[in-house]
C-alpha atoms as a PDB file:
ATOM      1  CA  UNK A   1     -17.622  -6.061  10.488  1.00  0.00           C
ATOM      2  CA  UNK A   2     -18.411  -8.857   8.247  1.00  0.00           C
ATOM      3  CA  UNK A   3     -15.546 -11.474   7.302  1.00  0.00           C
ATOM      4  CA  UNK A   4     -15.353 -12.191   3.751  1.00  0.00           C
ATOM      5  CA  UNK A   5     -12.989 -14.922   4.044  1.00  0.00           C
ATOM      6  CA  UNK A   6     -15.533 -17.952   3.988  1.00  0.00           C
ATOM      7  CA  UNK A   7     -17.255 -16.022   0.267  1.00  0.00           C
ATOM      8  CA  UNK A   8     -13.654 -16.290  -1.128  1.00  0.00           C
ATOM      9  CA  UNK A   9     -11.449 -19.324  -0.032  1.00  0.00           C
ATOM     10  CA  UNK A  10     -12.994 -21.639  -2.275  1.00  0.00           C
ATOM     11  CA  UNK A  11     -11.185 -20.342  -5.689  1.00  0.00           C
ATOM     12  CA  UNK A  12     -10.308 -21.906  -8.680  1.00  0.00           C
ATOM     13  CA  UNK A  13      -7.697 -19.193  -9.193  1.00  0.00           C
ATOM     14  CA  UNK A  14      -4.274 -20.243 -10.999  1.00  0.00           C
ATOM     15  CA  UNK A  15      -1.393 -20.979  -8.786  1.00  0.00           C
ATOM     16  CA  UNK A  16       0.961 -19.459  -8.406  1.00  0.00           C
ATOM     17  CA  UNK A  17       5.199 -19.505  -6.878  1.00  0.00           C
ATOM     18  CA  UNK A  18       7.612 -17.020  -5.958  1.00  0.00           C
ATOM     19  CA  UNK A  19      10.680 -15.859  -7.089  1.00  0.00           C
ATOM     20  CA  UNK A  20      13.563 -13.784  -5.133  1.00  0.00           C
ATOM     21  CA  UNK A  21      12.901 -11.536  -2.853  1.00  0.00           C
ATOM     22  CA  UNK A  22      12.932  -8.100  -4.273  1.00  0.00           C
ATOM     23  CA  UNK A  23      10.709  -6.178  -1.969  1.00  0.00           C
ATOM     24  CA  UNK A  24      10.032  -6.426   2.009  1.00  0.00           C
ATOM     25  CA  UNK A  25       6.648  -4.502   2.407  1.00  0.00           C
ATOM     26  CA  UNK A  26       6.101  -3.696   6.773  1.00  0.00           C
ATOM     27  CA  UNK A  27       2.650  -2.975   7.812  1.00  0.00           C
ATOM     28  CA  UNK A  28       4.076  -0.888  11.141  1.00  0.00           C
ATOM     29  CA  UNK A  29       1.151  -0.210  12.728  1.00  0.00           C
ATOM     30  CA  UNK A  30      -2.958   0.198  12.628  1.00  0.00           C
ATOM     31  CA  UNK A  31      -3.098   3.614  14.089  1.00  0.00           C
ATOM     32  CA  UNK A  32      -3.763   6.195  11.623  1.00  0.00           C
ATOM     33  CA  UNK A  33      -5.262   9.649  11.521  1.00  0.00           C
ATOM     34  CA  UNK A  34      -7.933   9.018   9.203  1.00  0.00           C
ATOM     35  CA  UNK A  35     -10.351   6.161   8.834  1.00  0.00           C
ATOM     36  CA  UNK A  36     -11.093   5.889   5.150  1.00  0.00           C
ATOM     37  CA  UNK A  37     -13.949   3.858   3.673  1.00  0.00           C
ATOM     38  CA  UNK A  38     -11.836   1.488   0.900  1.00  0.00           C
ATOM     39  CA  UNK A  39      -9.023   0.834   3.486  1.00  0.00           C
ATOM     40  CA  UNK A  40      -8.638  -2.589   3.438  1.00  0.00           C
ATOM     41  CA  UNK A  41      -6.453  -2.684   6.686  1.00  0.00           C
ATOM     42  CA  UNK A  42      -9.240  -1.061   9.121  1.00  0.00           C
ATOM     43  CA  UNK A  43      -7.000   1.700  10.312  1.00  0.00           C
ATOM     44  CA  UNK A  44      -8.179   4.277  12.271  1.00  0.00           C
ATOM     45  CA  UNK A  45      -7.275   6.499  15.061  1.00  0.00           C
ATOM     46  CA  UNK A  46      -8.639   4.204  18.096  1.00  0.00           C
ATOM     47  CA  UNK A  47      -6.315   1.353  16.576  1.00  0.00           C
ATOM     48  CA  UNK A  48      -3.560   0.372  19.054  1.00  0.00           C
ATOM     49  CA  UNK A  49      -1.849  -2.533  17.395  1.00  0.00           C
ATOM     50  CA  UNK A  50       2.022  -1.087  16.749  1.00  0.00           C
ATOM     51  CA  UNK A  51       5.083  -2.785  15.598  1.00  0.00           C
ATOM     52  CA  UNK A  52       7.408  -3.746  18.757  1.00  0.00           C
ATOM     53  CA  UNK A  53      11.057  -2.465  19.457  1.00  0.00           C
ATOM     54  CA  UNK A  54      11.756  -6.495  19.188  1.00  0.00           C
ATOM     55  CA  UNK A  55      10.575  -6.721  15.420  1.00  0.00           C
ATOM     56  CA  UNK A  56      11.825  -3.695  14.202  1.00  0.00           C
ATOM     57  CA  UNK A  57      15.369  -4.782  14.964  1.00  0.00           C
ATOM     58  CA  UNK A  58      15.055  -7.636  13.243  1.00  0.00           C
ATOM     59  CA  UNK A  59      13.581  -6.168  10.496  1.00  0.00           C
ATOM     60  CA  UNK A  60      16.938  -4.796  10.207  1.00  0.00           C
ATOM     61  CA  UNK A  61      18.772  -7.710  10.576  1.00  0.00           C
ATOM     62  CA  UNK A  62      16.656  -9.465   7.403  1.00  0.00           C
ATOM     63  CA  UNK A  63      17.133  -6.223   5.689  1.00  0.00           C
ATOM     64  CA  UNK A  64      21.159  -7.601   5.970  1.00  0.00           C
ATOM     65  CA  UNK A  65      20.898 -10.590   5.521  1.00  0.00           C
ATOM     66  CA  UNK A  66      18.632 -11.343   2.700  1.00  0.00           C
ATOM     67  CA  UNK A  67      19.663  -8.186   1.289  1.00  0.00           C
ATOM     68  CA  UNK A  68      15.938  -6.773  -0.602  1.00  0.00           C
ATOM     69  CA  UNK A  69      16.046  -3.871  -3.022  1.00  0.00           C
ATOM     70  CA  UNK A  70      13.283  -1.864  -1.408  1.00  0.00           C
ATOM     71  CA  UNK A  71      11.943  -1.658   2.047  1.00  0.00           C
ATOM     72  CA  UNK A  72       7.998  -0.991   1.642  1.00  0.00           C
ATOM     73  CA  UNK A  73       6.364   0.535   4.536  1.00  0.00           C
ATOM     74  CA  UNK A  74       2.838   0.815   5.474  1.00  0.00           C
ATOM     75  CA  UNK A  75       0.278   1.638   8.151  1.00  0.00           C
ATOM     76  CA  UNK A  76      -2.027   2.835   9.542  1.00  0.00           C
ATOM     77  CA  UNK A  77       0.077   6.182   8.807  1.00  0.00           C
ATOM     78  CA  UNK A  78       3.524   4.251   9.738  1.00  0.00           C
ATOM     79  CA  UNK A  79       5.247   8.008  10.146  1.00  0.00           C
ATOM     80  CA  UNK A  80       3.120   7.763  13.426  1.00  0.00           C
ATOM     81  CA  UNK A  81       5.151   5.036  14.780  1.00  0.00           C
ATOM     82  CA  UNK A  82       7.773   5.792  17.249  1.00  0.00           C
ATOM     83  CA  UNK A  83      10.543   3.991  15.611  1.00  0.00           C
ATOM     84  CA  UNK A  84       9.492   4.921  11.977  1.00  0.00           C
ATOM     85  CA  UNK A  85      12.565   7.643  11.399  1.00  0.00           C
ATOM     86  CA  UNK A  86      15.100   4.640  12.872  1.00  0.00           C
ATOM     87  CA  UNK A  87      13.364   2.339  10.612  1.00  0.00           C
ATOM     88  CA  UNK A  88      13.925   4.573   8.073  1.00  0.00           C
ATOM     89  CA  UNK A  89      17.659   5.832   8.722  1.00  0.00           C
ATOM     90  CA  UNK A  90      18.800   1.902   9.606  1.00  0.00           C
ATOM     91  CA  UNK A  91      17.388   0.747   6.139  1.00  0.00           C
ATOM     92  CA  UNK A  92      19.527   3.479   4.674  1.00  0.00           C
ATOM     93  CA  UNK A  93      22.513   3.115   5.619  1.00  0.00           C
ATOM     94  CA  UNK A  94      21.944  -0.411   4.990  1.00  0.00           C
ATOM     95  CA  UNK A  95      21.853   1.103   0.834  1.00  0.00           C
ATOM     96  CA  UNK A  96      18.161   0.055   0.798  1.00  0.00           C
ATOM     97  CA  UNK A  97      15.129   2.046  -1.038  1.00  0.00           C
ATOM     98  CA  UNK A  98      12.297   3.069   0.857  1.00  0.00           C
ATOM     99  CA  UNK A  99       9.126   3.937   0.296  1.00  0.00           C
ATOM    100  CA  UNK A 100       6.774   5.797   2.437  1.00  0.00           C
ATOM    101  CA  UNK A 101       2.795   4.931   2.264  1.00  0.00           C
ATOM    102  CA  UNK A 102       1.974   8.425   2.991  1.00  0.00           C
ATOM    103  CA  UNK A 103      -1.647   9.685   3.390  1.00  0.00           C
ATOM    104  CA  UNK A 104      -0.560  12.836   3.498  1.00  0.00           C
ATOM    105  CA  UNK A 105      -2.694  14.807   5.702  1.00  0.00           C
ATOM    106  CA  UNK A 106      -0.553  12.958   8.878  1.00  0.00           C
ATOM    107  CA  UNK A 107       2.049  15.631   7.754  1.00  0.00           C
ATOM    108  CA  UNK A 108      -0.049  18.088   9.415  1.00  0.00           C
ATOM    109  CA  UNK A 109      -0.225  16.050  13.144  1.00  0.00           C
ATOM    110  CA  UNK A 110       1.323  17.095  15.807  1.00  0.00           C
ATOM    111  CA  UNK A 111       4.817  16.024  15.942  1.00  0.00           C
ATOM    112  CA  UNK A 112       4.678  15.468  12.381  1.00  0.00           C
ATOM    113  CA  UNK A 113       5.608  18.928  11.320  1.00  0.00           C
ATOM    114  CA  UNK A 114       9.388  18.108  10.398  1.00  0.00           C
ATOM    115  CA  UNK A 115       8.390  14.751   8.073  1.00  0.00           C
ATOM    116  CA  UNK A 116       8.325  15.843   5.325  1.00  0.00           C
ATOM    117  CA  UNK A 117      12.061  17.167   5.644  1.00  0.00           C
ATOM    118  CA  UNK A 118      13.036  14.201   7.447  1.00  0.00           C
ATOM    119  CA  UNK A 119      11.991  12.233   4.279  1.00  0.00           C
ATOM    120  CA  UNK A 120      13.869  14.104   2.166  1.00  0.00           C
ATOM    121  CA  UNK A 121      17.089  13.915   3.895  1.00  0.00           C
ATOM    122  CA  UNK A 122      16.539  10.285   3.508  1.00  0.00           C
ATOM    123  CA  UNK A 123      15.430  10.322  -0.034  1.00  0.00           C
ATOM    124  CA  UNK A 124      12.591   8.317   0.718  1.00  0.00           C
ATOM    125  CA  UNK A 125       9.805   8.065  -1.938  1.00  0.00           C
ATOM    126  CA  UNK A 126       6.607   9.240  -0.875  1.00  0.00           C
ATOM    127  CA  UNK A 127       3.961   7.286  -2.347  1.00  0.00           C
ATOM    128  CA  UNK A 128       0.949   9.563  -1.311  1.00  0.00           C
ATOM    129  CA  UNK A 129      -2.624   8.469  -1.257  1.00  0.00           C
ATOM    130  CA  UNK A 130      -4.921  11.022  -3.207  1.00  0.00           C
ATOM    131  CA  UNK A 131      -8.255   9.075  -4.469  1.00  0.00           C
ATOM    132  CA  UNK A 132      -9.446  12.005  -6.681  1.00  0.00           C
ATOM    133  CA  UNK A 133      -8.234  15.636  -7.570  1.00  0.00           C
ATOM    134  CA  UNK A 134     -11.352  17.252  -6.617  1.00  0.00           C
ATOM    135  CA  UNK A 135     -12.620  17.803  -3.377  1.00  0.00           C
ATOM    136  CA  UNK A 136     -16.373  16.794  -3.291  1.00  0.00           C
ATOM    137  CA  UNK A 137     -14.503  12.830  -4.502  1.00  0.00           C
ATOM    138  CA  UNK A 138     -11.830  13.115  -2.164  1.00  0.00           C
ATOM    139  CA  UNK A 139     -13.752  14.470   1.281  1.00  0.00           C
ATOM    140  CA  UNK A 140     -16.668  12.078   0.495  1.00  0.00           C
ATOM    141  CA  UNK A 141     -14.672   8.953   0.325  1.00  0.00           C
ATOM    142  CA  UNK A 142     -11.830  10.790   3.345  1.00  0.00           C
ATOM    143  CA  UNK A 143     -13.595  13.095   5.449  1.00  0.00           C
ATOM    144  CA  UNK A 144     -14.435  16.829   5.560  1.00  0.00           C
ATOM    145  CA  UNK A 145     -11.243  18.558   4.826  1.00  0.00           C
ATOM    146  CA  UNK A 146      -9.173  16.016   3.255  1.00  0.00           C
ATOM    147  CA  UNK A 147      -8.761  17.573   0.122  1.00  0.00           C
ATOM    148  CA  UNK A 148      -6.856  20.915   1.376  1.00  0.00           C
ATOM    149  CA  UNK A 149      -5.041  19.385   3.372  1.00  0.00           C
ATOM    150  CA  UNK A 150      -3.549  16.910   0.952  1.00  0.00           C
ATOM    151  CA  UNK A 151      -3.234  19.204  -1.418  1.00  0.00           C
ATOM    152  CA  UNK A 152      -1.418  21.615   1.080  1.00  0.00           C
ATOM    153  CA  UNK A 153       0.668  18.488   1.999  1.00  0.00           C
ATOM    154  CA  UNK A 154       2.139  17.773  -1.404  1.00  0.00           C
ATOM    155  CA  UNK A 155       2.913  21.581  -2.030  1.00  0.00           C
ATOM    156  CA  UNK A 156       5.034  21.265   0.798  1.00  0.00           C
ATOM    157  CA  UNK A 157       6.430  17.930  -0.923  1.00  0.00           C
ATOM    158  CA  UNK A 158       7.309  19.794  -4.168  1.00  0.00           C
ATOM    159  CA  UNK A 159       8.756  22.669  -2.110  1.00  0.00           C
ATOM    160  CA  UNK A 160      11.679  20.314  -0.953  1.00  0.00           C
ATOM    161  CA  UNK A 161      11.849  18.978  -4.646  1.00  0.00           C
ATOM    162  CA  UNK A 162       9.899  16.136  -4.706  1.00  0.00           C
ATOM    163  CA  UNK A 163       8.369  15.350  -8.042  1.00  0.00           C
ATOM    164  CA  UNK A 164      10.448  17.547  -9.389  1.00  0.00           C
ATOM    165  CA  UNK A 165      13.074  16.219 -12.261  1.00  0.00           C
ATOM    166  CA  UNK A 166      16.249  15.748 -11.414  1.00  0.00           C
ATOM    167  CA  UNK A 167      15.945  15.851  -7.802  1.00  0.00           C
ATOM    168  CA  UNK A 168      15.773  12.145  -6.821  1.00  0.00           C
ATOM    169  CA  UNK A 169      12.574  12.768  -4.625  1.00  0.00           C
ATOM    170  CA  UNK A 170       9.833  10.451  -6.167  1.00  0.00           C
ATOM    171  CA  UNK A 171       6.394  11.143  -5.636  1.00  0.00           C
ATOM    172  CA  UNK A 172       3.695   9.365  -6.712  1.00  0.00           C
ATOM    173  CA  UNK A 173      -0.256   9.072  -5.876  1.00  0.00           C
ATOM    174  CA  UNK A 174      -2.446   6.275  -5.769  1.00  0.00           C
ATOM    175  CA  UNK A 175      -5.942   6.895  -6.817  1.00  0.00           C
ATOM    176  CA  UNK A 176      -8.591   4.333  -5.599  1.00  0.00           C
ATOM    177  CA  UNK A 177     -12.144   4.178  -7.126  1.00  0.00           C
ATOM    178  CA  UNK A 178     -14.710   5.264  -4.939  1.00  0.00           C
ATOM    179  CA  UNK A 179     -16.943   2.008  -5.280  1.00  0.00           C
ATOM    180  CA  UNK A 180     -17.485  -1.811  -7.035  1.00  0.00           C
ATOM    181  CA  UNK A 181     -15.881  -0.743 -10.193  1.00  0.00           C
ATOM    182  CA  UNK A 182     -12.433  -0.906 -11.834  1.00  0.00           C
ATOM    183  CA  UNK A 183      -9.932   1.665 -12.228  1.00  0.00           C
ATOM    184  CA  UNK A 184      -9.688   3.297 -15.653  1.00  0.00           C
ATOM    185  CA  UNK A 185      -6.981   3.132 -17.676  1.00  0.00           C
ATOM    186  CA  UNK A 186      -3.732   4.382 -15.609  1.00  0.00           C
ATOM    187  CA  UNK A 187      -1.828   6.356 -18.291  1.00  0.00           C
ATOM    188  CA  UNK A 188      -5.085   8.461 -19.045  1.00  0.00           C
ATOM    189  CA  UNK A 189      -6.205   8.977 -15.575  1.00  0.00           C
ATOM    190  CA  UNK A 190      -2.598   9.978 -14.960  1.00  0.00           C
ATOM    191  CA  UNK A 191      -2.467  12.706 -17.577  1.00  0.00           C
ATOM    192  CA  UNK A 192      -5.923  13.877 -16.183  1.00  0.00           C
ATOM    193  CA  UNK A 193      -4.056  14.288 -12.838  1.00  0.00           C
ATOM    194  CA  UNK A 194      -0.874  15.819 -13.866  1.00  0.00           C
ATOM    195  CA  UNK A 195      -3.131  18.507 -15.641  1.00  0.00           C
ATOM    196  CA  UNK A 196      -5.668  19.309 -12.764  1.00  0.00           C
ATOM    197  CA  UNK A 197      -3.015  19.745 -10.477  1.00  0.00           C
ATOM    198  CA  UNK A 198      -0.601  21.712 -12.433  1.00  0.00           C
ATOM    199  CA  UNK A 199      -3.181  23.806 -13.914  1.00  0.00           C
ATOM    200  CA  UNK A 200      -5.115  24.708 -10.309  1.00  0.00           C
ATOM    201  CA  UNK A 201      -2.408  23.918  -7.794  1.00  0.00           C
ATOM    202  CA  UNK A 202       1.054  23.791  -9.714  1.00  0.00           C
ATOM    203  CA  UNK A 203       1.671  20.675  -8.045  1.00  0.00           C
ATOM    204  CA  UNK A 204       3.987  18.094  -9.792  1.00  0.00           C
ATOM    205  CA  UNK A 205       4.193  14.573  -9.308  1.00  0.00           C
ATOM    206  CA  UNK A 206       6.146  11.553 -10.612  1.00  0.00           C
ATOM    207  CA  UNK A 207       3.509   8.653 -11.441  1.00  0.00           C
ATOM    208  CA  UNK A 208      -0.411   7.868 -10.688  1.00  0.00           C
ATOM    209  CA  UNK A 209      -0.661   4.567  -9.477  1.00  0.00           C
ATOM    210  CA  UNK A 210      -4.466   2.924 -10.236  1.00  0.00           C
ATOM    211  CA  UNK A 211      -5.415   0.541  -7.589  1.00  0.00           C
ATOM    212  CA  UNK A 212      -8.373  -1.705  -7.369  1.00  0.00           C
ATOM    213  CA  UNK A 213     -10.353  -2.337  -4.695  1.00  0.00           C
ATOM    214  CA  UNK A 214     -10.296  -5.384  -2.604  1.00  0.00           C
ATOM    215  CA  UNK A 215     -13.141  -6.852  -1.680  1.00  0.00           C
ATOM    216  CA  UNK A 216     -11.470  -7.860   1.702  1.00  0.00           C
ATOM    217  CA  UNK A 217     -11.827  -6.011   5.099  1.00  0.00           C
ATOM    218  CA  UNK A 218     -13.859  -2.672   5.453  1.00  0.00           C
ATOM    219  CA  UNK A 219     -14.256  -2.500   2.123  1.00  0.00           C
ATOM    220  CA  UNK A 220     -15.578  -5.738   1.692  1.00  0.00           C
ATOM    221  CA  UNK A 221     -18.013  -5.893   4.391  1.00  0.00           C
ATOM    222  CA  UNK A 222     -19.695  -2.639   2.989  1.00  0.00           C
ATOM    223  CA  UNK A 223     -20.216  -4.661  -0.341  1.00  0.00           C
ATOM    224  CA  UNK A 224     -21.865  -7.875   1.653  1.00  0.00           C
ATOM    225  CA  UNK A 225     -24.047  -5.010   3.595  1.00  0.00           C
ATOM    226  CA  UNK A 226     -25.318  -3.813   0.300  1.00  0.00           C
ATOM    227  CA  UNK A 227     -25.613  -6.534  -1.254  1.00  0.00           C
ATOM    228  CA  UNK A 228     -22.976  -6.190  -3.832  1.00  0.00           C
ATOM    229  CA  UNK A 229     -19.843  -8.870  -3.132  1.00  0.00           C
ATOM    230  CA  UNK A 230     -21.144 -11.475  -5.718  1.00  0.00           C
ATOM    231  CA  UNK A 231     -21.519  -8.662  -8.781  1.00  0.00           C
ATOM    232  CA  UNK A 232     -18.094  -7.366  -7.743  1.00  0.00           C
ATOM    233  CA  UNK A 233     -16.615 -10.490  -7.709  1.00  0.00           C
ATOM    234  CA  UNK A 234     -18.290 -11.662 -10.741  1.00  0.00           C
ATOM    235  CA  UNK A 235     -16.773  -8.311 -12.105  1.00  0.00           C
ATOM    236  CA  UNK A 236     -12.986  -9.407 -11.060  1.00  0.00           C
ATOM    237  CA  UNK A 237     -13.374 -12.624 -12.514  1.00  0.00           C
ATOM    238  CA  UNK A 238     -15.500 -11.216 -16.092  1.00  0.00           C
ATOM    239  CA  UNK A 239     -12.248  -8.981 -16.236  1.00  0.00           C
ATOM    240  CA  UNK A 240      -9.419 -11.722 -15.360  1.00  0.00           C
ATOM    241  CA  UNK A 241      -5.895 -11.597 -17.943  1.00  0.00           C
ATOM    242  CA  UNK A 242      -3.613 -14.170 -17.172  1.00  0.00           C
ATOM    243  CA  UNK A 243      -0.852 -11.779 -19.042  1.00  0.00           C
ATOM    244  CA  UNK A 244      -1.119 -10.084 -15.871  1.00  0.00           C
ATOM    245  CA  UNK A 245       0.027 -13.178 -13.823  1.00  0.00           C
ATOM    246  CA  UNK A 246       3.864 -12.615 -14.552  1.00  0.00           C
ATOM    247  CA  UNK A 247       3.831  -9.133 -12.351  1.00  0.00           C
ATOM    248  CA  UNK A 248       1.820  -9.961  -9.755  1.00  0.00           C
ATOM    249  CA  UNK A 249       3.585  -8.264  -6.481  1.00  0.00           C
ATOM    250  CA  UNK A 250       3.043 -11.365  -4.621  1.00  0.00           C
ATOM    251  CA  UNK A 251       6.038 -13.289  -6.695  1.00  0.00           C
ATOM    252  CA  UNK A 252       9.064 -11.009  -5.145  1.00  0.00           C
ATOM    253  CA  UNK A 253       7.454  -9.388  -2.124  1.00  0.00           C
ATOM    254  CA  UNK A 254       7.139 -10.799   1.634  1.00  0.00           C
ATOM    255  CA  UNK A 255       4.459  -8.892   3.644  1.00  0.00           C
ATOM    256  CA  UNK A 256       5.265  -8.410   7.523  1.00  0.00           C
ATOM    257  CA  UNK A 257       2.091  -7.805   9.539  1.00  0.00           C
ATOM    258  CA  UNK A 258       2.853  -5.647  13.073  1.00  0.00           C
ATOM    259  CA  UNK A 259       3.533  -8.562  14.634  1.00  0.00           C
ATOM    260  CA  UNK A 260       6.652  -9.878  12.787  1.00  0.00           C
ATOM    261  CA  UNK A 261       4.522 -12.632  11.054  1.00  0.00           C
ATOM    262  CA  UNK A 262       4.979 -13.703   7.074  1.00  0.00           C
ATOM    263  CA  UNK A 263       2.569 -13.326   4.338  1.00  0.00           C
ATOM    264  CA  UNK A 264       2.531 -13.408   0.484  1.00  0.00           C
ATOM    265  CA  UNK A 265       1.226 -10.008   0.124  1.00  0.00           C
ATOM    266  CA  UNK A 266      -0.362  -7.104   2.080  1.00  0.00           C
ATOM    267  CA  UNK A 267      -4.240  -8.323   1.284  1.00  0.00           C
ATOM    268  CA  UNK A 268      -3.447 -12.123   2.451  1.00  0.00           C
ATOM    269  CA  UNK A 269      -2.272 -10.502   5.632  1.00  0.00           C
ATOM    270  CA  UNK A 270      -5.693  -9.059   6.284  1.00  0.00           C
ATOM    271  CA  UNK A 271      -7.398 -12.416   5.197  1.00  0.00           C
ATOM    272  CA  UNK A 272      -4.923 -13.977   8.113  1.00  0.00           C
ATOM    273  CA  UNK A 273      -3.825 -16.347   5.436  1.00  0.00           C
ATOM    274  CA  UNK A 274       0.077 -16.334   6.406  1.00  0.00           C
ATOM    275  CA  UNK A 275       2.859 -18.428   4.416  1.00  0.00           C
ATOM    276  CA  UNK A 276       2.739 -21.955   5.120  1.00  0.00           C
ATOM    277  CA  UNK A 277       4.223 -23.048   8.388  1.00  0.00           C
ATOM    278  CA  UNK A 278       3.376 -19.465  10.042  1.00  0.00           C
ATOM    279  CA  UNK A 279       6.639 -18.056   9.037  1.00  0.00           C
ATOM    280  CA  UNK A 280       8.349 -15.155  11.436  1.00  0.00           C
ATOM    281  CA  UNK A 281      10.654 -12.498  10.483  1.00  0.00           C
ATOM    282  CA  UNK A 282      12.868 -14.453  12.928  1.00  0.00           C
ATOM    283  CA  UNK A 283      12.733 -17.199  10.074  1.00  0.00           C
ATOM    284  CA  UNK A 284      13.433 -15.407   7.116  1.00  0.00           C
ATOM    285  CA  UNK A 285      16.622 -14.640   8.319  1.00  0.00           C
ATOM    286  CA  UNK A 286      17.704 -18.208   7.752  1.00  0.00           C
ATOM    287  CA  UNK A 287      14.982 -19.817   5.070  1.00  0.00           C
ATOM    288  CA  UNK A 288      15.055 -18.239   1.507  1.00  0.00           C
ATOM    289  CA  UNK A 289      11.824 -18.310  -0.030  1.00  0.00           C
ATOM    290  CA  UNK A 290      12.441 -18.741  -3.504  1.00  0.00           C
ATOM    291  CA  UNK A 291      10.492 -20.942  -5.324  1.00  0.00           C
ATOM    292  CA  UNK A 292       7.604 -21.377  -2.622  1.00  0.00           C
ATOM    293  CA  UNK A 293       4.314 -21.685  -3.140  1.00  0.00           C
ATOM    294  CA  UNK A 294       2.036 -18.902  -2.856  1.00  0.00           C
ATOM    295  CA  UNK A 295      -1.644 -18.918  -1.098  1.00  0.00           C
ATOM    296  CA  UNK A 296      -4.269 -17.762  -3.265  1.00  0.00           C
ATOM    297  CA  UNK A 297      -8.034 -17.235  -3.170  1.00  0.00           C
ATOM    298  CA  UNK A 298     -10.927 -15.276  -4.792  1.00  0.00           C
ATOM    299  CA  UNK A 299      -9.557 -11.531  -3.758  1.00  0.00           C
ATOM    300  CA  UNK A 300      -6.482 -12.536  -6.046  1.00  0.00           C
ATOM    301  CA  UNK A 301      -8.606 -11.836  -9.688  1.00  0.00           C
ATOM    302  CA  UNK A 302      -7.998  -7.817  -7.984  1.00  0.00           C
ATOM    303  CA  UNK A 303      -4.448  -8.054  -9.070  1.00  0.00           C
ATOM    304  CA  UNK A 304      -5.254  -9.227 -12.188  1.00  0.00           C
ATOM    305  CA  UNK A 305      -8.874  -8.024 -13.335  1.00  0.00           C
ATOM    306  CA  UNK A 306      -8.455  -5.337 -16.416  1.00  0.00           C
ATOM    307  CA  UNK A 307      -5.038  -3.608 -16.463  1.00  0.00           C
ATOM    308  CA  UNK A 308      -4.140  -5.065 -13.144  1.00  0.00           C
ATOM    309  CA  UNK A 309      -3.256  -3.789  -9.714  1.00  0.00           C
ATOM    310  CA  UNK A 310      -0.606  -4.047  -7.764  1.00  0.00           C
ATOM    311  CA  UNK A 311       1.066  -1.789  -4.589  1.00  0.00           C
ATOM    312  CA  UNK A 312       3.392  -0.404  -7.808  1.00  0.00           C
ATOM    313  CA  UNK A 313      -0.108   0.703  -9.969  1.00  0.00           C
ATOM    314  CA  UNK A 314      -1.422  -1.033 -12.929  1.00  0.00           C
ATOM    315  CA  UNK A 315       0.509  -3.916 -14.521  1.00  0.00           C
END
């Protein structure tokens, strides 16, 4: 795979500090039952790398302590991990939201059969990976037989009420573009999805949430093999709004790699560009962040190219 690090460390990008603490977003674990071609982790199924027993107990004990809103976790598929339902139940009954980065189709694994109930006994939000509603998009960019299967997956969703008003269940999808381009515009891409599926699938959903690609990881190294970094950087940058640099995730999330280690978001983690001092979970529980400076670099115009992108959709 090539590293894209060295084409993007040299930015002239605006700084940038956080704020409080709002969201603690846990990459689990690299395992995963699909290997998708925009995945800007690398997951896979032949990935080993899990969270230990160690750092998910502690994980609990910042979830105490520094008291976030929402507990954001992420894989790989992280239902796959063995201590994903604790996780889950220990952030709960510590009165903290969670949301599940679902790709759906792990519903179907075996052992998985009961997640989707377990989640809703929890109230978790499911925020469910679907890069197109039509199949030919969907099973090009996931695999042969992504498509009915997701779409199988969030039927069973709505079944227990998710996405359904009322019910408290949140669902939302995250649509990805299938190459060096930007998202369109989320509200209108959204109403194109709420249709399609309704109309051919009567699934319901909460929100679409319009991410752009990162030029980081797998993704990345396909656009260096093609010869297509420099035009899709030169796109980020063309497309660059500052108004977008008040949202930015990065200013009230900490990102927690598999190995308890701190970053400034979920992309800088995959860079291996941690918080300065190479800050541990272990750490957090006594230093409050607020007010720190944040590491930036060329992938950050992603979050803030057009409508801007963040884990929570356009900005």
């Amino acid at each position: 795979m090539r590293e894209t690090l060295p084409l993007l460390e040299l930015s002239d990008f605006p700084s940038l500090h956080r704020g409080a603490i709002e969201t603690l977003q846990v990459n689990i674990g690299y395992r995963c039952n699909q290997r998708c071609l925009h995945c800007h982790v690398s997951a896979g199924p032949n990935r080993t790398e899990m969270m230990s027993d160690e750092n998910l107990a502690l994980l609990l004990e910042v979830l105490t302590v520094r008291k976030p809103r929402v507990l954001d976790v992420t894989g790989g598929a992280p239902e796959l991990h063995w201590g994903f339902r604790s996780l889950v139940r220990g952030a709960r009954e510590r009165g903290v939201h969670v949301i599940d980065r679902c790709n759906l189709t792990v519903l179907f694994e075996p052992g998985q059969e009961d997640t989707a109930e377990f989640l809703a006994e929890n109230q978790v939000e499911v925020v469910a990976s679907l890069p197109c509603y039509s199949i030919d998009n969907v099973d090009k960019q996931r695999g042969k037989g992504v498509f009915d299967k997701s779409i199988a997956a969030l039927q069973k969703l709505n079944a227990l009420g998710y996405g359904k008003p009322g019910s408290g269940l949140e669902l939302n999808l995250v649509y990805n573009p299938q190459g060096p381009f930007l998202p369109p515009e989320q509200s209108a891409l959204e109403a194109d999805y709420r249709r399609e599926l309704a109309n051919h699938f009567s699934i319901k959903f909460n929100h679409l949430f319009a991410l752009a690609n990162m030029p980081i990881k797998r993704f990345g190294s396909m656009l260096v093999s093609k010869g297509q970094f420099h035009d899709y950087m030169a796109l980020l940058k063309d497309s660059y709004s500052a108004d977008n640099l008040a949202d930015v995730m990065c200013r009230s999330l900490v990102s927690v790699d598999w190995q308890g280690n701190l970053f400034d978001c979920d992309f800088n983690q995959q860079l291996n560009m941690p918080i300065p001092g190479r800050l541990h979970l272990r750490d957090l529980i006594e230093i409050d962040l607020k007010g720190a400076a944040i590491c930036v670099a060329d992938h950050c115009y992603g979050c803030t190219a057009g409508q801007g992108s963040s884990c929570g959709g356009a900005l």
